[in-house]
Protein backbone atom coordinates (compact mmCIF):
# COMPACT_ATOMS: atom_id res chain seq x y z
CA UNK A 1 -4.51 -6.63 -18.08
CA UNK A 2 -7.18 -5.01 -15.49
CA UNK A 3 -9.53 -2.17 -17.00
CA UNK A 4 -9.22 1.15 -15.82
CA UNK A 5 -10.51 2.90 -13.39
CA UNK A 6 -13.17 5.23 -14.93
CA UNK A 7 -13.62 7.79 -16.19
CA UNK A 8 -10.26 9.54 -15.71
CA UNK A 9 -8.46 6.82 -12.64
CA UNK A 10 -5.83 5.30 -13.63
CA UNK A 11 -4.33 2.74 -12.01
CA UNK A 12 -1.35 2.76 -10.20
CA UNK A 13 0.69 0.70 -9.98
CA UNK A 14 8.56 19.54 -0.96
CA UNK A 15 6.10 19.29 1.95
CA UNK A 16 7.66 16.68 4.57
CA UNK A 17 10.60 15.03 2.53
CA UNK A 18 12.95 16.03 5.41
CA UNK A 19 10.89 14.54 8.02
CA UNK A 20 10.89 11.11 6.05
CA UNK A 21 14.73 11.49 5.63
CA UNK A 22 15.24 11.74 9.42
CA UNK A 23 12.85 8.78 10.40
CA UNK A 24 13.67 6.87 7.87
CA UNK A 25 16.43 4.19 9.20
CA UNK A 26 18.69 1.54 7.76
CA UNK A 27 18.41 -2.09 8.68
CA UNK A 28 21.38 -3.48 11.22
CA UNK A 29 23.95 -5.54 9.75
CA UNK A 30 22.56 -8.96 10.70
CA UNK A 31 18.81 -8.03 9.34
CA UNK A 32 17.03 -11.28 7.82
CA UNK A 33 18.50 -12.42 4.38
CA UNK A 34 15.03 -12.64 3.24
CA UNK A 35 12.16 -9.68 4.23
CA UNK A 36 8.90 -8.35 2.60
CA UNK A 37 8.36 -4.67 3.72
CA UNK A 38 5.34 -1.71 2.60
CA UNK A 39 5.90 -0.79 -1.16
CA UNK A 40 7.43 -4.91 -2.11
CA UNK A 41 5.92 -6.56 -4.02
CA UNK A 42 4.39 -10.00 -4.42
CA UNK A 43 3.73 -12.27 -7.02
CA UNK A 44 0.81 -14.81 -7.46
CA UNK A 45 -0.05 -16.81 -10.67
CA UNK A 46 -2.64 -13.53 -11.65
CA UNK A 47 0.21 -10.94 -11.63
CA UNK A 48 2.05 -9.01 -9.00
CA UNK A 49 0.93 -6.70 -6.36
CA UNK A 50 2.18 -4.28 -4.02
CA UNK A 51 2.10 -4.73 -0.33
CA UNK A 52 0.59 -1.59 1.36
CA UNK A 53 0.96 -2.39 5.06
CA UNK A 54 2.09 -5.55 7.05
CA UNK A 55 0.18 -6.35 10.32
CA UNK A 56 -0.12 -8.70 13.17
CA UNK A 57 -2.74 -10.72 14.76
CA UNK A 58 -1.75 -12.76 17.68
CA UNK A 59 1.28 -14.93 16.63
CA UNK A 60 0.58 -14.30 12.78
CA UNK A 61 1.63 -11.96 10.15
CA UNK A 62 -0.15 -10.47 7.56
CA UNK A 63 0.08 -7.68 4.66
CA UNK A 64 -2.55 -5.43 3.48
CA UNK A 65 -2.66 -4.84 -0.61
CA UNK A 66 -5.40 -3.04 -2.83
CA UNK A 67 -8.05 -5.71 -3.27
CA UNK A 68 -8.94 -4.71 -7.21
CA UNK A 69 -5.15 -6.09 -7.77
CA UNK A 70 -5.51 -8.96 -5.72
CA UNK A 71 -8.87 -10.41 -6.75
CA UNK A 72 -9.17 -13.35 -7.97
CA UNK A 73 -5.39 -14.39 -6.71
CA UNK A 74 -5.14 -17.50 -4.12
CA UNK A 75 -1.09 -17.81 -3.60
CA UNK A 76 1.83 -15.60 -3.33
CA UNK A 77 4.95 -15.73 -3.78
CA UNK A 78 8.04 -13.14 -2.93
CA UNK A 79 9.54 -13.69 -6.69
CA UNK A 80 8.54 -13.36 -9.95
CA UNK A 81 9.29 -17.30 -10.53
CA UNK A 82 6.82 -18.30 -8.03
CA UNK A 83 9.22 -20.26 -6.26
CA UNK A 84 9.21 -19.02 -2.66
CA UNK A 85 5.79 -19.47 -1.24
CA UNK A 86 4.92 -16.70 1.48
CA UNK A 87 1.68 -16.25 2.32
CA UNK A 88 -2.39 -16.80 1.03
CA UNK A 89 -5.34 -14.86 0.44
CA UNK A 90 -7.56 -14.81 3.93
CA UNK A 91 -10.12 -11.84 2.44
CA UNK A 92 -10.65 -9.24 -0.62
CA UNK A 93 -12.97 -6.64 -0.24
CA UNK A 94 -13.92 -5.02 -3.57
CA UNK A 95 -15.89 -3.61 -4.45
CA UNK A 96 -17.69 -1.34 -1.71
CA UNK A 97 -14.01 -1.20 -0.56
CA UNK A 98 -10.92 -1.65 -2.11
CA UNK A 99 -8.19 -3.94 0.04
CA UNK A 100 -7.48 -7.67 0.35
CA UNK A 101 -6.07 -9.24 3.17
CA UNK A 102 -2.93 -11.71 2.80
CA UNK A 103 -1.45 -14.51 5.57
CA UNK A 104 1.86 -14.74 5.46
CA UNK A 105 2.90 -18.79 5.79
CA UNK A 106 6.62 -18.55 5.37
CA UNK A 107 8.36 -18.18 8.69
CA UNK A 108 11.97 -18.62 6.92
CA UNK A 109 10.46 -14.77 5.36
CA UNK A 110 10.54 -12.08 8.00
CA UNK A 111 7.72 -9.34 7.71
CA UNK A 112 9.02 -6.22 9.25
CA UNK A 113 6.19 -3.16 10.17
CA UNK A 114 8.16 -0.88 7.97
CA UNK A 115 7.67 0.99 4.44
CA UNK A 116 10.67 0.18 2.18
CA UNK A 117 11.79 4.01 1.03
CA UNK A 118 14.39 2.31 -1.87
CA UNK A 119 18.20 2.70 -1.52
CA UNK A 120 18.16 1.14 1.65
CA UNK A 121 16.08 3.47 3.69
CA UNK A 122 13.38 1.82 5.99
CA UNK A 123 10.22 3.66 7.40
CA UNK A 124 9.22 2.28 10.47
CA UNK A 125 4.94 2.55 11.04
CA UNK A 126 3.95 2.43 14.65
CA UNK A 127 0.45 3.36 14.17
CA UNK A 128 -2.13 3.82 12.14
CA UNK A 129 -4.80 6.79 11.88
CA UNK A 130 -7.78 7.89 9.64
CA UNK A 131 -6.82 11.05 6.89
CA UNK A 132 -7.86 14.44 7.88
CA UNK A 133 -8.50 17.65 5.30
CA UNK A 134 -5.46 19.15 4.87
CA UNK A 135 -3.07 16.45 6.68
CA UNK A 136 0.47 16.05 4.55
CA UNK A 137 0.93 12.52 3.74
CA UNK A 138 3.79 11.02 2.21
CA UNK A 139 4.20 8.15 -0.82
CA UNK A 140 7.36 5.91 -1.33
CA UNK A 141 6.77 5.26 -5.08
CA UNK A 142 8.84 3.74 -7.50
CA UNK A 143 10.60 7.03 -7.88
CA UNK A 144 11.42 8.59 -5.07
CA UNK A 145 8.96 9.92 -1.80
CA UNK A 146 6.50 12.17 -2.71
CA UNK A 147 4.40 14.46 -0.37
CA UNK A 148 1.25 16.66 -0.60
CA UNK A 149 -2.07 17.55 1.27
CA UNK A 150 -5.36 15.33 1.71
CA UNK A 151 -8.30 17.18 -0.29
CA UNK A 152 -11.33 15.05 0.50
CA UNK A 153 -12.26 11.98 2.76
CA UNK A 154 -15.59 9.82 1.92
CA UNK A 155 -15.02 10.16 -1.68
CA UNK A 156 -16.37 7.57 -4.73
CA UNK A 157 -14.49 5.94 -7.28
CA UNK A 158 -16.54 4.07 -9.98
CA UNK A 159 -14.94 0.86 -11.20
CA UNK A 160 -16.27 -1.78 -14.21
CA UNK A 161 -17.16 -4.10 -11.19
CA UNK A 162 -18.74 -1.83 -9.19
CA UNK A 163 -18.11 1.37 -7.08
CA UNK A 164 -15.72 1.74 -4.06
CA UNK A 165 -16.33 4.19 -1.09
CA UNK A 166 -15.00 5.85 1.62
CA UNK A 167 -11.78 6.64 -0.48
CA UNK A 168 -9.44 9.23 0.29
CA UNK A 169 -8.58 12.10 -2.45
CA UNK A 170 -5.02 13.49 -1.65
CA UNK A 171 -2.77 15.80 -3.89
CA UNK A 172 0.09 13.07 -4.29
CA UNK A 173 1.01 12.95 -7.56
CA UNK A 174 1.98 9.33 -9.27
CA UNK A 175 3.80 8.50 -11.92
CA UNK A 176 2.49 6.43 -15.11
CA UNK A 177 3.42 2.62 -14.54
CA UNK A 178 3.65 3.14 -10.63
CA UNK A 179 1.32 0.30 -9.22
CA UNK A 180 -1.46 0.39 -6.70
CA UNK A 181 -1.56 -0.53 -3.65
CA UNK A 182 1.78 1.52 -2.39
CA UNK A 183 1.88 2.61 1.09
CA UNK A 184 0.88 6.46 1.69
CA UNK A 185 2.19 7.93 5.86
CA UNK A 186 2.02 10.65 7.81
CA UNK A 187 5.15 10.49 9.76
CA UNK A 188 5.58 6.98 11.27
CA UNK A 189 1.63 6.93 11.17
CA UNK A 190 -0.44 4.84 7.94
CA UNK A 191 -2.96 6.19 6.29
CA UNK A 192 -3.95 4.39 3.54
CA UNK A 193 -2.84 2.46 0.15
CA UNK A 194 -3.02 3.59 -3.18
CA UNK A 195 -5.71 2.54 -5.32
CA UNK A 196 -6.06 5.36 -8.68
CA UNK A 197 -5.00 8.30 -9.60
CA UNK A 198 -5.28 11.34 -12.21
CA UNK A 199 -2.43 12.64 -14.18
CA UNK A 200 1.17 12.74 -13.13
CA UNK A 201 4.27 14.44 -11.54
CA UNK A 202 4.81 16.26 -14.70
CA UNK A 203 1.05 17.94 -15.38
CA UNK A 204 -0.08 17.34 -11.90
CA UNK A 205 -2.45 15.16 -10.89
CA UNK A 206 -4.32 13.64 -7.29
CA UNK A 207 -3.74 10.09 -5.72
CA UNK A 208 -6.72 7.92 -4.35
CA UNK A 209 -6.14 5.91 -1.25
CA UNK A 210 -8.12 2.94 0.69
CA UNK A 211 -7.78 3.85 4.04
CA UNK A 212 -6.14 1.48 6.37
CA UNK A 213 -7.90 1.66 9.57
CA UNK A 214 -11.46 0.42 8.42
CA UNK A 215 -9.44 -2.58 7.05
CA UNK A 216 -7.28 -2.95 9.92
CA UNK A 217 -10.10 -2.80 12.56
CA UNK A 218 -12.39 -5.94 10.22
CA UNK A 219 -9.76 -8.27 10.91
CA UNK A 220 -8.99 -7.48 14.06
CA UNK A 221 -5.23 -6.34 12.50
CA UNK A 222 -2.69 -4.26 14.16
CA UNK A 223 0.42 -2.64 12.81
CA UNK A 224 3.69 -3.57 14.29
């Protein structure tokens, strides 16, 4: 199991609810048996982690995930039994930052540019922008969507391995057991993917994200 975030991070796992509901859309009849969207999850030999974001370069797909989660992990998979191969590590930034970068290799797999909202309820991103002070943002977590303001950009979060900047402090709450790396929108517009939080929906608490577009403009990445 991965250490904490300290001292008081832990790791993951209304305001614009009705907004979500209208954008959000369901996926025609004859969508691919097989996709990995924002918020699934994917499995390597290390553990499981949550895709934040997918992206495109050129003719390639790719997903974003929190890099503390991914460390260390080579292979993934798109079931628990690691028997359907879908993509590789290409980079992991942590710490300083906190996302990895993963190629998808599976073309059988489609890789839609959308944020799976549960029940059958897609999000489609078309863009990606950097938080402001007092922006709503919205979280598809495990459950339900949950919204609330951005408090601080350019924040610190000090890890075991070493301290991660240029976070984003937001008043989402999480739930205990929720993993990190879930994708966090305003509208049909990323901002950034989970990586800690304080308490929970119950006592209140505040959400920590990477934000997307530092990662997304390193690689050369664009959201589709």
């Amino acid at each position: 199991m991965r250490p904490r975030p300290a001292p008081v991070l832990r790791s993951l796992a209304a305001l614009a609810l009705a907004t979500l509901a209208t954008l959000a859309t369901t996926p025609p009849a004859d969508a691919a048996p097989a996709a990995i969207r924002g918020g699934n999850v994917l499995y390597s030999a290390a553990g499981r982690c949550t895709v934040g974001f997918n992206a495109t370069k050129g003719n390639s797909y790719y997903a974003l995930l929190e890099g503390r989660c991914a460390d260390g992990a080579q292979d993934w998979y798109a079931d628990a039994a690691r028997t359907v191969h879908v993509g590789v590590t290409e980079a992991v930034r942590f710490p300083g930052d906190d996302y990895a970068v993963i190629r998808y290799t599976n073309p059988a797999v489609s890789y839609p540019g959308e944020i799976d909202l549960g029940g059958g309820r897609y999000l489609d991103i078309t863009g990606a922008a950097r938080p402001a002070v007092g922006q709503s943002v919205c979280l598809a977590g495990t459950t339900g969507t949950r919204c609330g303001r951005v408090l601080a950009v350019n924040a610190s979060i000090s890890y075991p391995e070493g301290t991660v900047y240029g976070a984003t402090r937001t008043a989402l709450c999480t739930e205990r057991g929720e993993t990190a790396g879930r994708p966090v929108s305003s509208g049909r517009t990323a901002i950034g993917i989970t990586i800690g939080a304080t308490g929970d929906c119950a006592s209140g608490g505040e959400t920590y994200l990477q934000p997307v577009v530092p990662a997304l403009a390193a690689f050369g990445l664009t959201l589709h």
